[in-house]
Protein backbone atom coordinates (compact mmCIF):
# COMPACT_ATOMS: atom_id res chain seq x y z
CA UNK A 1 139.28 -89.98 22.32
CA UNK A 2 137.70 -86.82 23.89
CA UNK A 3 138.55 -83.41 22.99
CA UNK A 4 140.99 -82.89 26.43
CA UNK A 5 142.65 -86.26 25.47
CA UNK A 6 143.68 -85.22 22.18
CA UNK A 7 146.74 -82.85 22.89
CA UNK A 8 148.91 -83.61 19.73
CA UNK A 9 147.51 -80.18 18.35
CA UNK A 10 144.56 -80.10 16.98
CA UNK A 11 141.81 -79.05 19.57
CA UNK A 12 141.00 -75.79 17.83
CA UNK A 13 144.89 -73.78 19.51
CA UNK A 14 145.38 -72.16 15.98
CA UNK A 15 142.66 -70.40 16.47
CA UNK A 16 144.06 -68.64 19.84
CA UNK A 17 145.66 -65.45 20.35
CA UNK A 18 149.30 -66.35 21.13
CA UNK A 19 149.57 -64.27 24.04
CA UNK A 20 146.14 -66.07 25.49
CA UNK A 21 147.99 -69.39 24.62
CA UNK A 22 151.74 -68.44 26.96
CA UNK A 23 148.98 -67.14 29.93
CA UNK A 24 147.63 -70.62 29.89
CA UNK A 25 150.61 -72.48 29.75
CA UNK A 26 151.64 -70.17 33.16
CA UNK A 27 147.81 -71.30 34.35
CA UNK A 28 148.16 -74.62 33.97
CA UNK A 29 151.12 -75.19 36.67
CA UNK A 30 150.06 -73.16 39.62
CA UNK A 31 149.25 -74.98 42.84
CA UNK A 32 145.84 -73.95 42.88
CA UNK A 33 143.82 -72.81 39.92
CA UNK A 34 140.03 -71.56 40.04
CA UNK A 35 138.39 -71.84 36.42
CA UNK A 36 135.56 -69.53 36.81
CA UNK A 37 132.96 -68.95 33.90
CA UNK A 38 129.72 -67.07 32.98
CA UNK A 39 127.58 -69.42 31.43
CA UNK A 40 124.81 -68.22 28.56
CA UNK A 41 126.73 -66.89 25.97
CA UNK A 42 130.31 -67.97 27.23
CA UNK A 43 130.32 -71.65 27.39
CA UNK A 44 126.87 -72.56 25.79
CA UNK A 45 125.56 -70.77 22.96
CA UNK A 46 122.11 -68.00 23.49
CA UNK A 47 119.50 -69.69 22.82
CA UNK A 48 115.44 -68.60 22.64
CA UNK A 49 114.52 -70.26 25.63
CA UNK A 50 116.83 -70.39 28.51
CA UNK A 51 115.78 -73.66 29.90
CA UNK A 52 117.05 -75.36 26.73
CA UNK A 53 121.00 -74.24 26.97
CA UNK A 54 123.77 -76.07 27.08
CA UNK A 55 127.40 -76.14 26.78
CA UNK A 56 129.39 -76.71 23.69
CA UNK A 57 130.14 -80.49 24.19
CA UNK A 58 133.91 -79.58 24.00
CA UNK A 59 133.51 -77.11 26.42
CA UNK A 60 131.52 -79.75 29.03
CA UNK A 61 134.35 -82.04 28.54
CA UNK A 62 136.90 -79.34 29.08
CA UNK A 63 135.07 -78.16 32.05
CA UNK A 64 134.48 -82.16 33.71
CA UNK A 65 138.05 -82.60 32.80
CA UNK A 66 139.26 -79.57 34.54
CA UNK A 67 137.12 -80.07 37.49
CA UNK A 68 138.79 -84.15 38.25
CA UNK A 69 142.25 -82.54 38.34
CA UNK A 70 144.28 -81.75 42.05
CA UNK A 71 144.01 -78.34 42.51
CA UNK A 72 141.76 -77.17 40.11
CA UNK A 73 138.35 -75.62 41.03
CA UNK A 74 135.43 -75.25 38.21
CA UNK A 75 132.88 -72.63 38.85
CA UNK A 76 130.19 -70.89 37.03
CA UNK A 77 129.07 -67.49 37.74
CA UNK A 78 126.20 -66.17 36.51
CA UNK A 79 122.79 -63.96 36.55
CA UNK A 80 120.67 -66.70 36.46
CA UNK A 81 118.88 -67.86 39.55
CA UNK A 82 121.45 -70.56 41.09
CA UNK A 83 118.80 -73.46 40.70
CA UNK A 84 118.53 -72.65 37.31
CA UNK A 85 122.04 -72.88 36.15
CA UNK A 86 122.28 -75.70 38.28
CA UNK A 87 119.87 -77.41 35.68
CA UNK A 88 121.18 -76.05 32.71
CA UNK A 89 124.80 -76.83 33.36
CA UNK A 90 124.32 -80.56 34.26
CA UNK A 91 127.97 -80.56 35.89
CA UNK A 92 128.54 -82.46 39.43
CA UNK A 93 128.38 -80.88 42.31
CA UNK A 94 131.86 -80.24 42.90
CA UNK A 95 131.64 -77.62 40.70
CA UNK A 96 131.25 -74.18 42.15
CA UNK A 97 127.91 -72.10 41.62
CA UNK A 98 127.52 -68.70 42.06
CA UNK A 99 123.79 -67.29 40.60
CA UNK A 100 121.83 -63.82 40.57
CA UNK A 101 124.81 -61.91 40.01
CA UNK A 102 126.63 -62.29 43.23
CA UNK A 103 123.72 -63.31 45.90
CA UNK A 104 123.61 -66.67 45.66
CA UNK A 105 126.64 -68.78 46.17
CA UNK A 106 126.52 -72.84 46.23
CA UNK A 107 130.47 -73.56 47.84
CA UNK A 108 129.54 -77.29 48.69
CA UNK A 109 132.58 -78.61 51.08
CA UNK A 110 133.93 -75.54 51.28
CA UNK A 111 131.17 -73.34 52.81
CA UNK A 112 131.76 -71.91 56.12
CA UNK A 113 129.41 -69.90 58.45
CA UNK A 114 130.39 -66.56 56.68
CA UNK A 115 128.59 -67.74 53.69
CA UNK A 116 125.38 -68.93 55.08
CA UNK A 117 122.09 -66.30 55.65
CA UNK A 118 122.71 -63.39 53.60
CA UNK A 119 123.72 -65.58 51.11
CA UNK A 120 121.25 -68.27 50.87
CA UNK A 121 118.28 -68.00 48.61
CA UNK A 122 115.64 -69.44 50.75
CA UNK A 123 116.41 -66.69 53.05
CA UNK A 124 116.16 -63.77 50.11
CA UNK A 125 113.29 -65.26 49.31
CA UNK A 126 111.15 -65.00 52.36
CA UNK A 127 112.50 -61.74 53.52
CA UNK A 128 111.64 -60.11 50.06
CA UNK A 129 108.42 -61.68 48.98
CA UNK A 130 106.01 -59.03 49.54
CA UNK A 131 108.21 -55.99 48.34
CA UNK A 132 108.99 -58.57 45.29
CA UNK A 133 105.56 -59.44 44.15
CA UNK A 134 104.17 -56.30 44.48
CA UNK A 135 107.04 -55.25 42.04
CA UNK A 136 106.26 -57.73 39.60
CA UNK A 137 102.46 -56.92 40.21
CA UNK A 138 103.58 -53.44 39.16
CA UNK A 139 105.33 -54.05 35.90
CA UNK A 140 103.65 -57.50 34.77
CA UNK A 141 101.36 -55.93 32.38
CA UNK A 142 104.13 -53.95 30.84
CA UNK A 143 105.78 -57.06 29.87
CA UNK A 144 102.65 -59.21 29.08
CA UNK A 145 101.61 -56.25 26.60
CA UNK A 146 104.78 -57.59 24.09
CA UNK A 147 104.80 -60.70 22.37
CA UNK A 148 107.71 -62.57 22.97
CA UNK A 149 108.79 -60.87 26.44
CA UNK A 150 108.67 -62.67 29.64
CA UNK A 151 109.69 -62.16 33.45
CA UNK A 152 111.90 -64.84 35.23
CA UNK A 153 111.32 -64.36 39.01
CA UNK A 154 114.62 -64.31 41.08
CA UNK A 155 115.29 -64.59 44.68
CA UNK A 156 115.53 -61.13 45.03
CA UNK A 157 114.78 -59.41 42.07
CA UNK A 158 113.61 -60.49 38.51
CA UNK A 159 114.72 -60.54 34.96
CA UNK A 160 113.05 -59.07 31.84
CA UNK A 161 113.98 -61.11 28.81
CA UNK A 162 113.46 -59.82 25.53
CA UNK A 163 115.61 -62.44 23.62
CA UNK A 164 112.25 -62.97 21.08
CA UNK A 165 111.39 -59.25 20.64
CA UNK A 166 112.87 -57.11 17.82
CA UNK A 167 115.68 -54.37 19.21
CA UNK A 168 113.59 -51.23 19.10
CA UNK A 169 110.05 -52.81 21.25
CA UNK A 170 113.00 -53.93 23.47
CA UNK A 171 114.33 -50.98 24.31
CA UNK A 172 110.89 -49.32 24.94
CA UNK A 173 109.41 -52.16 27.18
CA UNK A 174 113.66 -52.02 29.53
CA UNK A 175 112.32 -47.98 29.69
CA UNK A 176 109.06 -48.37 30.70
CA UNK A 177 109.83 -51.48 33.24
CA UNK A 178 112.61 -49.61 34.79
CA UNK A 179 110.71 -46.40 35.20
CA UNK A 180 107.75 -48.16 36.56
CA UNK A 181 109.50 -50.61 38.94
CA UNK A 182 111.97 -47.10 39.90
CA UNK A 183 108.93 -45.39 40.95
CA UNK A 184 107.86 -48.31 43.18
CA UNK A 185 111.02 -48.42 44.28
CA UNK A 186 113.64 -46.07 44.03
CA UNK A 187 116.67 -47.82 45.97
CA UNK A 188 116.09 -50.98 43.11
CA UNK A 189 119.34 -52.24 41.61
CA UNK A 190 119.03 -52.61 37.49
CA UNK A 191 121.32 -53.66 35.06
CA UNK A 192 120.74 -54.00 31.58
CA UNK A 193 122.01 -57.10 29.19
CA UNK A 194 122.25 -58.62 25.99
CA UNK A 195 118.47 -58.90 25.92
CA UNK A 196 117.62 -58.74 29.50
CA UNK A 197 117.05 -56.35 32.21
CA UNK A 198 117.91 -57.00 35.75
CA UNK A 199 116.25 -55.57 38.57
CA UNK A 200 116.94 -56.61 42.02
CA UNK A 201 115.94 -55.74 45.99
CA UNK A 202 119.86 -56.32 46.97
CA UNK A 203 123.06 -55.11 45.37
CA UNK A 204 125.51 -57.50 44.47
CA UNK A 205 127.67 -57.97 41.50
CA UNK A 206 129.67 -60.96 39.73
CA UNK A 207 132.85 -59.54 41.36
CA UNK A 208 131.23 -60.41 44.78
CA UNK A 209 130.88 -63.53 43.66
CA UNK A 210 134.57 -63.81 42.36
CA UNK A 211 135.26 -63.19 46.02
CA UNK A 212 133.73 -65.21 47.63
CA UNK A 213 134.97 -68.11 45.61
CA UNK A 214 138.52 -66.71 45.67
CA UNK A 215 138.33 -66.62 49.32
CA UNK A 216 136.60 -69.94 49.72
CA UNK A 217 139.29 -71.87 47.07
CA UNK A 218 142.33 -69.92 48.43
CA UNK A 219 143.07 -70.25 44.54
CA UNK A 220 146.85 -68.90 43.67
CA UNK A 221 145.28 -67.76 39.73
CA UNK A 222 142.07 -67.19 38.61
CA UNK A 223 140.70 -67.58 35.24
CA UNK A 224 137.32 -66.33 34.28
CA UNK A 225 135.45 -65.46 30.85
CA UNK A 226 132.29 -63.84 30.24
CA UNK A 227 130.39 -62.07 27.46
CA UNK A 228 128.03 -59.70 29.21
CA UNK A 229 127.98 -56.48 30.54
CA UNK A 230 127.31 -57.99 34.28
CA UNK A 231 130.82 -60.07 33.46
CA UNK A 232 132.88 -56.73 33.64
CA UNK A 233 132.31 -56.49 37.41
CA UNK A 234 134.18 -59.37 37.68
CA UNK A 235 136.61 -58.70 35.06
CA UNK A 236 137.65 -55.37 36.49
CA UNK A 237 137.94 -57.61 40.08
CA UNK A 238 140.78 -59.66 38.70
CA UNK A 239 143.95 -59.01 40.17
CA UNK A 240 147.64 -59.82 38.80
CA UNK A 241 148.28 -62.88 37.94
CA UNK A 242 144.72 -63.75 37.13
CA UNK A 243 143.58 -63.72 33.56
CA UNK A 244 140.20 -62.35 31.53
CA UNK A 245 138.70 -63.41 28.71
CA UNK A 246 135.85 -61.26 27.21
CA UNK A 247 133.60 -63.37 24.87
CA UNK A 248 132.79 -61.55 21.69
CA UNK A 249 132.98 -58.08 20.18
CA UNK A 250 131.78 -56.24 22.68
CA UNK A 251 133.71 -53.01 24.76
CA UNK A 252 135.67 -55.03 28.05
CA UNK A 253 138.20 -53.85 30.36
CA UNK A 254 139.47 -57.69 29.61
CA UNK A 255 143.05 -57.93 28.14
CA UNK A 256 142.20 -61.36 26.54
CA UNK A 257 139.09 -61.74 24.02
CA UNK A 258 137.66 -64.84 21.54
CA UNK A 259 134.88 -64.05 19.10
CA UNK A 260 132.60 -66.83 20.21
CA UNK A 261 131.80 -69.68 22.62
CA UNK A 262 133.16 -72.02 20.00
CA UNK A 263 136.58 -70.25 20.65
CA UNK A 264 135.91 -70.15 24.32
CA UNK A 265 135.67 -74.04 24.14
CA UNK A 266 138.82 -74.09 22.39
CA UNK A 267 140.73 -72.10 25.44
CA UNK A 268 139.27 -74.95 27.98
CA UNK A 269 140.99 -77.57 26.20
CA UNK A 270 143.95 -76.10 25.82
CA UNK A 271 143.87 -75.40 29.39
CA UNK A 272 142.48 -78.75 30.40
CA UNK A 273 145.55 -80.56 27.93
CA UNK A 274 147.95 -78.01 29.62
CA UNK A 275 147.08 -78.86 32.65
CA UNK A 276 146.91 -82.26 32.96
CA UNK A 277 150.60 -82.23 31.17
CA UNK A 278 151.79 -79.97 34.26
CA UNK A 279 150.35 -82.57 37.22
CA UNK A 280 152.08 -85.75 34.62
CA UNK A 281 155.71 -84.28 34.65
């Protein structure tokens, strides 16, 4: 029996805010729902190296579950690079992807013309190479000078990760690389992250990406969760009759919160059970 299966009570509810619980109940039976998640730190646990993470295995089912039912749209939007979560995720390819914070948007059937170009990372790629290496050219020996810090290169920007580096060297090395790489280029987007700081050639944000999907899905409620300070874009973008979930203890303009991707698992198969009571009746 998986965890969505089992709906006589005991896939982890009690452990739900009973306000989050009655806004899933009113989820589960609209016409068309979009489930829309950030991934590291939401739905699989931060982990050392980034390649390695995964989703809870209640939250996988949850989300595979979800993503089978009429009417129900499963994306994940997030600041990694959209091949990347596309790895990391191992979810079929019905589910939406939306990576590096906005710019990159994988819609499958759903794509139209509107979505194509500015929006497609081979594209970003090419027209930012040069400006793009000579950034990373610029601020490479900044990060190679601190053991445990690395760069993951972007479409059109790159990441500093400091997930391995104690909190004080962190916070010197985000200065220096965003002073340096400000310098270069003034007009540079950054955003700083648990652990990580984003700097990119184009200016998009997760709420974009809520957008587009919105748009794309024609979706009647949206649900999204994240933990990160990127996620709030999107939060704030939710619009009534929508619901947010912040991950975690941190500040969020999100009127819904769990401590933990554990919890966050729980709320997908509530959800999941929910919903696949509404299409039944």
């Amino acid at each position: 029996m998986t965890a969505v299966e089992n709906v006589s009570g005991s896939t982890g509810e009690s452990v739900l805010p009973p306000a989050l619980l009655a806004e899933l109940d009113r989820l589960a039976a609209v016409d068309r729902l979009l489930v829309a998640l950030d991934f590291d730190g939401t739905v699989a646990p931060i982990v050392d190296d980034p390649s390695e993470s995964r989703a809870l295995p209640a939250a996988h089912a949850a989300l595979l579950a979800l993503s089978a039912m009429p009417g129900t749209t499963v994306a994940l939007v997030s600041g990694r690079a959209i091949e990347s979560l596309a790895e990391v995720s191992l979810l079929p390819e019905t589910v939406l992807l939306v990576g590096s914070h906005g710019l990159e948007v994988r819609l499958g059937d759903l794509a139209t013309d509107e979505h194509e170009g500015s929006l497609n990372a081979v594209e970003l790629a090419r027209v930012d190479a040069d400006q793009l290496s000579a950034l990373l050219e610029h601020v490479a020996p900044l990060v190679n000078a601190v053991d445990g810090a690395w760069i993951e290169r972007k479409p059109a920007g790159f990441a500093v990760h400091t997930r391995q580096v104690d909190d004080a060297a962190a916070v010197r090395l985000h200065d220096a690389v965003r002073e340096a790489a400000l310098a270069l280029h003034p007009d540079l987007t950054v955003r700083r992250g648990l652990n990580v700081l984003e700097l990119s050639l184009r200016d998009a944000t997760k709420a974009d990406g809520i957008a587009a999907l919105r748009a794309a899905t024609r979706s009647d409620a949206v649900l999204f969760a994240g933990d990160d300070v990127t996620d709030e874009d999107a939060l704030a973008a939710l619009v009534a009759g929508d619901v947010g979930i912040k991950v975690g203890g941190a500040d969020s303009v999100a009127p819904h919160r769990v401590p933990d991707e554990a919890s966050m698992a729980c709320v997908l198969v509530a959800l999941a059970a929910r919903r696949l009571v509404s299409a039944s009746v």
